[in-house]
N, C-alpha and C. Protein backbone atom coordinates (compact mmCIF):
# COMPACT_ATOMS: atom_id res chain seq x y z
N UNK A 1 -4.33 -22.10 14.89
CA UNK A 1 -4.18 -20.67 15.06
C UNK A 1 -3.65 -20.38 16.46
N UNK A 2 -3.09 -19.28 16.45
CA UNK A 2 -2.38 -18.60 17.48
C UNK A 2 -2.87 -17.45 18.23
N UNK A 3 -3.12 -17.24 19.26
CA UNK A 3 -3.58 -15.42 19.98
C UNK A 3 -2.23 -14.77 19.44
N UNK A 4 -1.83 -13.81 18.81
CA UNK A 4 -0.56 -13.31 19.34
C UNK A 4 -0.82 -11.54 19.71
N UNK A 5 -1.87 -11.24 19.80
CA UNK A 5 -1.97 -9.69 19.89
C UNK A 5 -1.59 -9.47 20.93
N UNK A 6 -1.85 -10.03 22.14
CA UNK A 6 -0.73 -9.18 23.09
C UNK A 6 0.82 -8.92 23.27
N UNK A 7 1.15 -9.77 22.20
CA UNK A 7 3.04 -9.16 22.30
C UNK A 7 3.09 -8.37 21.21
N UNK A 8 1.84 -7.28 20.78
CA UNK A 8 2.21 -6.13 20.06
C UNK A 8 1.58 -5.00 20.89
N UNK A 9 1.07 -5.22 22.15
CA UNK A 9 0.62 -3.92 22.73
C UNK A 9 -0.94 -3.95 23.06
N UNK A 10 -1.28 -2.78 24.18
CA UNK A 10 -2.40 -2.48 24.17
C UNK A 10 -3.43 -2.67 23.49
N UNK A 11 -3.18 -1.81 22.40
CA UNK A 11 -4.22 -1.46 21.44
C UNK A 11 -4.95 -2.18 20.82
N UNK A 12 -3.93 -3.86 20.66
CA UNK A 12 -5.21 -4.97 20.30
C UNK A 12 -5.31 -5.62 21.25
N UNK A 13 -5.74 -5.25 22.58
CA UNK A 13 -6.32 -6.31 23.61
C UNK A 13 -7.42 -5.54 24.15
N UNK A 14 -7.86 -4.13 23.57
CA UNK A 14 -8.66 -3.48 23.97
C UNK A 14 -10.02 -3.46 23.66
N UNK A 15 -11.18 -4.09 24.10
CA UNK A 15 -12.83 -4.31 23.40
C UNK A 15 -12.96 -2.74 22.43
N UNK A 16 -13.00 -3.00 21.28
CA UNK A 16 -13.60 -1.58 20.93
C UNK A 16 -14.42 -1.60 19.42
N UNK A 17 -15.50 -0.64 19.52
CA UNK A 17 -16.17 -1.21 18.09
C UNK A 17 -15.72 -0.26 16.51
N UNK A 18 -15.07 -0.58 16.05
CA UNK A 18 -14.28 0.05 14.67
C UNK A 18 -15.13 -0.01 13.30
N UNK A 19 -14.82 1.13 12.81
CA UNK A 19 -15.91 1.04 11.78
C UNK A 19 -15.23 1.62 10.28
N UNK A 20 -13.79 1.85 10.75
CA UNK A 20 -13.01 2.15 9.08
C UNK A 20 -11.83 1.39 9.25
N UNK A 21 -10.97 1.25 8.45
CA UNK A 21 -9.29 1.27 8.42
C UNK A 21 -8.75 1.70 7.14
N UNK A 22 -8.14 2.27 7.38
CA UNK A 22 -6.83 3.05 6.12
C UNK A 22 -5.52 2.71 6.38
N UNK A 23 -4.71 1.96 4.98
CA UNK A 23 -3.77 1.78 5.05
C UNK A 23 -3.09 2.58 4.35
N UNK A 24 -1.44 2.82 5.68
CA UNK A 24 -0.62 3.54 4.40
C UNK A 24 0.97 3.28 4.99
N UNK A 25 1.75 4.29 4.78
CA UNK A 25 2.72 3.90 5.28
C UNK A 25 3.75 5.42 5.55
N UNK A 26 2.95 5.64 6.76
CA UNK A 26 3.17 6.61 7.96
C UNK A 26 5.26 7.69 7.49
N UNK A 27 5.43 6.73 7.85
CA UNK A 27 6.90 7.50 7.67
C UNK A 27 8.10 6.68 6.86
N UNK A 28 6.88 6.55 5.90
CA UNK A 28 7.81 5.90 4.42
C UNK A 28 9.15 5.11 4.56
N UNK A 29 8.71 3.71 5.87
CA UNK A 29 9.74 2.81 6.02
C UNK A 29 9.47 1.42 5.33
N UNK A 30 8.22 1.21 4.22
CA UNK A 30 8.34 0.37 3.86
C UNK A 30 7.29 -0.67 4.27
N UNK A 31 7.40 -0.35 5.63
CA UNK A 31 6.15 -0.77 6.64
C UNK A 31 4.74 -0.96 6.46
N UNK A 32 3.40 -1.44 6.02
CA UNK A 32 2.31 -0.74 5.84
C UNK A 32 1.49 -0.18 7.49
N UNK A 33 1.15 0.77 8.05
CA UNK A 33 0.97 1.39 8.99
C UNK A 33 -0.68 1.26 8.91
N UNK A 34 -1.62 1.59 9.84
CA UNK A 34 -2.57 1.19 9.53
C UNK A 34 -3.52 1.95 10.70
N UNK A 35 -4.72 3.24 10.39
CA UNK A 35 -5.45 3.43 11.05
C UNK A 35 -6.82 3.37 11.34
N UNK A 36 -7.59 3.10 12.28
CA UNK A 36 -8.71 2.37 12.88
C UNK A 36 -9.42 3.96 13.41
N UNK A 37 -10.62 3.60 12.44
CA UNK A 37 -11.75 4.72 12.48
C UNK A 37 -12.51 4.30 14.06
N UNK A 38 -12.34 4.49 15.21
CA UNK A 38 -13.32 3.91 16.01
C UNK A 38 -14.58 4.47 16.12
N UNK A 39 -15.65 3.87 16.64
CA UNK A 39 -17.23 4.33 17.06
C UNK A 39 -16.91 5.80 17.66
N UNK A 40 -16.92 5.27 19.09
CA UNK A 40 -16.76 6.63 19.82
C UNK A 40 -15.35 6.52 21.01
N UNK A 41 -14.64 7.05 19.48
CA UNK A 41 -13.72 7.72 20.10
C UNK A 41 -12.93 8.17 19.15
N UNK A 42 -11.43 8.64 19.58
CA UNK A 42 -10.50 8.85 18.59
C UNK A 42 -9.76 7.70 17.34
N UNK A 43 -9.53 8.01 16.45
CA UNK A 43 -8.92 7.12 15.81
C UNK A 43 -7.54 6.48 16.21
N UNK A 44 -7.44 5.34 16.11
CA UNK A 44 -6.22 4.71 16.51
C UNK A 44 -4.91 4.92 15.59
N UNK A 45 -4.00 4.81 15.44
CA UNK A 45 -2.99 4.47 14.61
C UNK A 45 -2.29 3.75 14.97
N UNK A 46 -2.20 2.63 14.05
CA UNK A 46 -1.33 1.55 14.64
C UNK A 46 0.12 1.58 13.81
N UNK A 47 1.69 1.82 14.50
CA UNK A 47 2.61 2.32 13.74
C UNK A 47 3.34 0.55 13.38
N UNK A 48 3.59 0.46 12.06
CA UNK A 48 4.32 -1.13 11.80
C UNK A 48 5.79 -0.75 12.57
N UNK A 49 6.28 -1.44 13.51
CA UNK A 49 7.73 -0.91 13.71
C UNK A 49 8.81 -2.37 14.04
N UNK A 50 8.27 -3.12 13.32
CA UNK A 50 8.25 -4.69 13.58
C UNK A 50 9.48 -4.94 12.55
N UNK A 51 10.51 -5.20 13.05
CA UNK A 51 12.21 -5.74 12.04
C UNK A 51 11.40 -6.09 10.27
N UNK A 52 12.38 -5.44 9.67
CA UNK A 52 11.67 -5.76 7.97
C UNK A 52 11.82 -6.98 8.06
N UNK A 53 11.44 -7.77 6.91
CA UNK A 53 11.40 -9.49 6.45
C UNK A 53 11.65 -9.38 5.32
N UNK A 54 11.99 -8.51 4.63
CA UNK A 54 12.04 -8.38 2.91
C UNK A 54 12.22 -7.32 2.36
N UNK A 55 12.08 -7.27 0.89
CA UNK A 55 12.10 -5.56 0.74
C UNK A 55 10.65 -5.66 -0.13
N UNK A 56 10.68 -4.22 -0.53
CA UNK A 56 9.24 -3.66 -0.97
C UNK A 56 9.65 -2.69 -1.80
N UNK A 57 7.88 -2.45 -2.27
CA UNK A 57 8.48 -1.19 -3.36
C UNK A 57 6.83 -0.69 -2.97
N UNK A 58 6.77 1.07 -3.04
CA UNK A 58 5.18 1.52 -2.99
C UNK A 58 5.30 2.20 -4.46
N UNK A 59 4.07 1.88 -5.37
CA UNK A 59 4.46 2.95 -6.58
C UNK A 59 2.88 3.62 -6.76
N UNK A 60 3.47 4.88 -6.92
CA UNK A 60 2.55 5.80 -6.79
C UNK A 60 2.05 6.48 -8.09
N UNK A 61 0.87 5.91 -9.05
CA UNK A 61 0.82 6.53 -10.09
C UNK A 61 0.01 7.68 -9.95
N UNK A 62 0.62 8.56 -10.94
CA UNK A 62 0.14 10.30 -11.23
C UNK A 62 -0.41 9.96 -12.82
N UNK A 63 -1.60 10.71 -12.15
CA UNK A 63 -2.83 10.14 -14.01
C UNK A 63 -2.74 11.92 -14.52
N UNK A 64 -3.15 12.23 -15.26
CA UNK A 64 -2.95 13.52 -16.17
C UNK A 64 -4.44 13.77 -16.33
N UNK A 65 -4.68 15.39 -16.50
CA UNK A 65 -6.33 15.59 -16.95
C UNK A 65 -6.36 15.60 -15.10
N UNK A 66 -8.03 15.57 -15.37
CA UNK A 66 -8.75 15.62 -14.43
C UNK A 66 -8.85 14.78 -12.82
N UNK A 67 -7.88 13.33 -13.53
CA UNK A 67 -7.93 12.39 -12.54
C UNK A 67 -6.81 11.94 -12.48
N UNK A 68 -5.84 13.15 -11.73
CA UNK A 68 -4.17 13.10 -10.94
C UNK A 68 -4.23 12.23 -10.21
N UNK A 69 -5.35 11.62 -9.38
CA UNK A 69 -5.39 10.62 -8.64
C UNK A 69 -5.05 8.72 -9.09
N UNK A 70 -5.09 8.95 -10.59
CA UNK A 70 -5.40 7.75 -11.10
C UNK A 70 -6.09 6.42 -11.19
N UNK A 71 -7.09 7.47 -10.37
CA UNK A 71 -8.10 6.14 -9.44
C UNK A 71 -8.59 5.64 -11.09
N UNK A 72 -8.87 3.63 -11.19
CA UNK A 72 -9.29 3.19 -12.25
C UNK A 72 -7.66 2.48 -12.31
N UNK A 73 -6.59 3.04 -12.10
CA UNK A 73 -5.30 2.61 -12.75
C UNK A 73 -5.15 0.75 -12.08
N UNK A 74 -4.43 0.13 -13.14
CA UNK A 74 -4.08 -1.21 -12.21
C UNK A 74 -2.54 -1.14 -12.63
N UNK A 75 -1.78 -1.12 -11.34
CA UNK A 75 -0.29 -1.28 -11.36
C UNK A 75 0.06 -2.88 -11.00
N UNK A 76 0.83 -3.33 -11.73
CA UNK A 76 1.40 -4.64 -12.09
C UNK A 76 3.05 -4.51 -11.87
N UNK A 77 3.41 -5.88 -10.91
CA UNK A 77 4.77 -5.90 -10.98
C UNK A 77 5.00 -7.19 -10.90
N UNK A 78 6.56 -7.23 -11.04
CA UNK A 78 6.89 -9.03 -11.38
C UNK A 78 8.04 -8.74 -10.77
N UNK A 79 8.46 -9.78 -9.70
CA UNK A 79 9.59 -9.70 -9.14
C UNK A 79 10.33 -11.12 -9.15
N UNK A 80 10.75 -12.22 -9.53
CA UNK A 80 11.27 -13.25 -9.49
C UNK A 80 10.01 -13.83 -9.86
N UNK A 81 9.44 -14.79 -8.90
CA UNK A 81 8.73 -15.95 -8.90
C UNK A 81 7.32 -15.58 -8.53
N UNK A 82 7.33 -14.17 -8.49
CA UNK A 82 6.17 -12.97 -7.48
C UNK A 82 5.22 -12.03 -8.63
N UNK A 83 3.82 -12.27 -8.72
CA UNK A 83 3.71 -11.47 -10.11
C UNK A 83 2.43 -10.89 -9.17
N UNK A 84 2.45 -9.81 -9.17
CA UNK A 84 1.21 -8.80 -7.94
C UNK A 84 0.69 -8.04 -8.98
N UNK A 85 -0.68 -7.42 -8.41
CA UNK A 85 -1.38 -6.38 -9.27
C UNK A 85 -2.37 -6.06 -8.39
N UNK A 86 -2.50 -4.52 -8.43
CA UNK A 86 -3.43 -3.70 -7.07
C UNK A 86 -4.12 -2.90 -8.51
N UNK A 87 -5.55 -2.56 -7.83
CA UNK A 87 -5.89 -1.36 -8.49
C UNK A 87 -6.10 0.12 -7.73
N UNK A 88 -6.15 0.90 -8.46
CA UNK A 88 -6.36 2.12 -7.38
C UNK A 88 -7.87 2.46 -7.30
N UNK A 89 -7.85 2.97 -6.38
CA UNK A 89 -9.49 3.03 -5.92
C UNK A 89 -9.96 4.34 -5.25
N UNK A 90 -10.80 4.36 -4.90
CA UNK A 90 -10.96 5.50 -3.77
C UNK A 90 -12.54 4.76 -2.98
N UNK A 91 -12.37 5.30 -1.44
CA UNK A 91 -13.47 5.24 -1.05
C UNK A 91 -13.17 3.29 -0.22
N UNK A 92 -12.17 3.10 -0.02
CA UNK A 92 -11.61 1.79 0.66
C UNK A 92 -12.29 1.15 1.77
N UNK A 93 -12.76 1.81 2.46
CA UNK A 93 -13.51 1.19 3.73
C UNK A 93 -14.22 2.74 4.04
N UNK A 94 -15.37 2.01 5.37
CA UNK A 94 -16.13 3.04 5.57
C UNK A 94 -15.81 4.22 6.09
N UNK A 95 -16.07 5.53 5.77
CA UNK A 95 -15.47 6.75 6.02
C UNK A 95 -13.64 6.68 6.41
N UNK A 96 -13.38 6.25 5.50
CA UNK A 96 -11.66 6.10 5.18
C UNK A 96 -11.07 5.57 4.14
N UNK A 97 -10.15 6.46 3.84
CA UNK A 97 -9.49 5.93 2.67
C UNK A 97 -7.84 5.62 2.83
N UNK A 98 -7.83 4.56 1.97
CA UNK A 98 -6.17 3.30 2.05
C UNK A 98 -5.36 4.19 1.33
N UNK A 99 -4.10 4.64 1.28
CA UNK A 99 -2.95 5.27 0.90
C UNK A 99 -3.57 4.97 -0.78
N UNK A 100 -3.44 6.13 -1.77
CA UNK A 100 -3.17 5.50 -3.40
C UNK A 100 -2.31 5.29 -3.76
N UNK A 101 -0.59 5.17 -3.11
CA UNK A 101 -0.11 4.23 -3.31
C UNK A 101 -0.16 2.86 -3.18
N UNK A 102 0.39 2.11 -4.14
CA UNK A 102 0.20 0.83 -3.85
C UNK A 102 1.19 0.13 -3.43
N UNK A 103 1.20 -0.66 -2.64
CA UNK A 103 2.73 -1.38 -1.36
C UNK A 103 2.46 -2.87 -2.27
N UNK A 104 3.80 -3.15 -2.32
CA UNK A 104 3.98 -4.40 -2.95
C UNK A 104 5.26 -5.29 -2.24
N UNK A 105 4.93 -6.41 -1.42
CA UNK A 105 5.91 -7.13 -0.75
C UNK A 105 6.87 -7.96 -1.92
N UNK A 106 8.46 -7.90 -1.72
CA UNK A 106 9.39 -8.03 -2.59
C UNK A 106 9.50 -9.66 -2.37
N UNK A 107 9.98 -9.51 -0.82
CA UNK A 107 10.45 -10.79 -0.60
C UNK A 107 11.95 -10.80 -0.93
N UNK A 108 12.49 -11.68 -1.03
CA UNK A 108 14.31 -11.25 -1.26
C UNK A 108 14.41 -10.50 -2.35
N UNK A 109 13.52 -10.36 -3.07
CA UNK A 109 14.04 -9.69 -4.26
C UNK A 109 14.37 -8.51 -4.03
N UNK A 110 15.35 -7.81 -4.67
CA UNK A 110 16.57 -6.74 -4.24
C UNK A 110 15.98 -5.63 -5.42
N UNK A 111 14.88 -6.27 -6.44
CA UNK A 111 15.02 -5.37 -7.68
C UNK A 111 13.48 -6.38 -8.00
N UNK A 112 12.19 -5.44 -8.65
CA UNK A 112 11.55 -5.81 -9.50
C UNK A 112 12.03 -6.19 -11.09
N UNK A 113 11.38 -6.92 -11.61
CA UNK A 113 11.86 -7.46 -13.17
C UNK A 113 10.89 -6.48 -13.69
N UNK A 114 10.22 -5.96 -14.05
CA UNK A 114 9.51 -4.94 -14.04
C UNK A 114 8.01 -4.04 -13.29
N UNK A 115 7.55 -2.90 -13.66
CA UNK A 115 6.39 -2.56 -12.82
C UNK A 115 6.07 -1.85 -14.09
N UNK A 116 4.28 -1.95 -14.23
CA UNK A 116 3.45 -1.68 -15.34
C UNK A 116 2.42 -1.18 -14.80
N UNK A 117 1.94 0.23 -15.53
CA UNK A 117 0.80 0.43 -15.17
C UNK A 117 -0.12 0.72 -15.98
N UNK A 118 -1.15 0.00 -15.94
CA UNK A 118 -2.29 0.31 -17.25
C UNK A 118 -2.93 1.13 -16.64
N UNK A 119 -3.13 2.57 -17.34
CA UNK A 119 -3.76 3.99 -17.39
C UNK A 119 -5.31 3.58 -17.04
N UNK A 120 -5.87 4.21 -17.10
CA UNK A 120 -7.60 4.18 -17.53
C UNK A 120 -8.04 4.87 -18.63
N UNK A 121 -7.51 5.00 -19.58
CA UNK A 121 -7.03 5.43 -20.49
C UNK A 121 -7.05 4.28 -21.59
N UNK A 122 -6.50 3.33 -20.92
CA UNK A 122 -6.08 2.27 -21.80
C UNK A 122 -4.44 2.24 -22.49
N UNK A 123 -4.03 3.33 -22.14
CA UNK A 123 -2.57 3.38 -22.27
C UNK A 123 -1.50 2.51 -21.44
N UNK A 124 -0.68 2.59 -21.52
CA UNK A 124 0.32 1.48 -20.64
C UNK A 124 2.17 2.17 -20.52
N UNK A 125 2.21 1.94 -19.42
CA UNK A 125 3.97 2.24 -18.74
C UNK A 125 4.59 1.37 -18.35
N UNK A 126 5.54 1.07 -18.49
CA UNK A 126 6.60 0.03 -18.02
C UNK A 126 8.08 0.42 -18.12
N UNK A 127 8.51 -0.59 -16.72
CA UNK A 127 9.72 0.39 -16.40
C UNK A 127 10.18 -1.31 -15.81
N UNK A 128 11.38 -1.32 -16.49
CA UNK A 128 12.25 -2.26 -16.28
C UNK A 128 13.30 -2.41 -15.20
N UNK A 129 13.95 -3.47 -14.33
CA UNK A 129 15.02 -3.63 -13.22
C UNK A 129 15.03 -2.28 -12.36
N UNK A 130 13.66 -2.53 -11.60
CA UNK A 130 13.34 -1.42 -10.87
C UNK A 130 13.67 -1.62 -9.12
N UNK A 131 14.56 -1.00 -8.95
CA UNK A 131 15.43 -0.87 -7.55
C UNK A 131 13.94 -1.53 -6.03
N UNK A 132 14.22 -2.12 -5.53
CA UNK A 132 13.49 -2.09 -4.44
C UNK A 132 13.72 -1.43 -3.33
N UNK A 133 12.88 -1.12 -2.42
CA UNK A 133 12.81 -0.45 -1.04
C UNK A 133 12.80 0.80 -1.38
N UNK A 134 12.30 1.68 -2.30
CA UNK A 134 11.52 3.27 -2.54
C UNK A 134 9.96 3.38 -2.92
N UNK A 135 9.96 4.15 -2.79
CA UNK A 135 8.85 4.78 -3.20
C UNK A 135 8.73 5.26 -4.74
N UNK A 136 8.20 4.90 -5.43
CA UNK A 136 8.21 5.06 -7.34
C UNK A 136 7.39 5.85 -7.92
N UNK A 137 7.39 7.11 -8.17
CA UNK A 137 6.19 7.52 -8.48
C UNK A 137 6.70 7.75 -10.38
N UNK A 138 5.61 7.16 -10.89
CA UNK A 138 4.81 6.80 -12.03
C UNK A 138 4.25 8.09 -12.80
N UNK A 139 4.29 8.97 -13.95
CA UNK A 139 3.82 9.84 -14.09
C UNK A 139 3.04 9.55 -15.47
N UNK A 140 1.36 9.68 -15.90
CA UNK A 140 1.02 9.26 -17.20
C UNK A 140 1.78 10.07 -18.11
N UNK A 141 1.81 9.33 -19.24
CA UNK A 141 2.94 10.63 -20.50
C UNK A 141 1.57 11.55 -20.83
């Protein structure tokens, strides 16, 4: 293993006692961005601004009824040789919550082979040769 936090800045060489983190992705570059609930003080935000390595896709499912949030949903994607699956949640770490989109690293792939999302419902969506590097939002039928 390696130290490397000081050639990203301050903020991780600083003693401090943290008690949430929420991930998301601040100004929709793809990036996942990431903020730090501290003890006593203000919350941190740490901005990703670090050269891409790949592409990505965030897909954002919209559930119908009562729970627009789609918390329960598990989104599935397959990109080449790459087969990922997040569920949505709420309530991620202590007093903070992680983006409900879900960020999925591409890797060279230029295009998912598809992205699926099983409802809570028990229903299912799928969407074929799906463009990488946007944001996807998913709507239940």
């Amino acid at each position: 293993f390696e130290e490397v936090a000081a050639r990203y800045g301050d903020a991780l060489m600083q003693p401090r006692v943290s008690r949430g983190l929420a991930m998301t992705d601040l100004d929709d570059d793809g990036r996942v961005d990431l903020v730090l609930n501290d003890l006593d003080g203000p919350p941190q935000v740490l901005r990703n601004v670090l050269e891409p390595v790949g592409h990505w896709l965030w897909v954002k499912p919209v559930g119908k009824g009562r729970n627009k949030s789609a918390i329960g949903a598990v989104v599935r994607v397959k990109a080449g040789a790459l087969s990922m699956q997040r569920l949505v949640r709420s309530g991620t770490s202590y007093v903070s919550q992680c983006d409900k989109r879900q960020h999925f690293g591409l890797g060279p792939n230029a295009k998912a082979d598809w992205v699926e999302v099983l409802w809570p419902d028990q229903t299912t969506t799928r969407l074929e040769n799906v463009k990488a590097d946007q944001v996807l939002e998913i709507r239940q039928p």
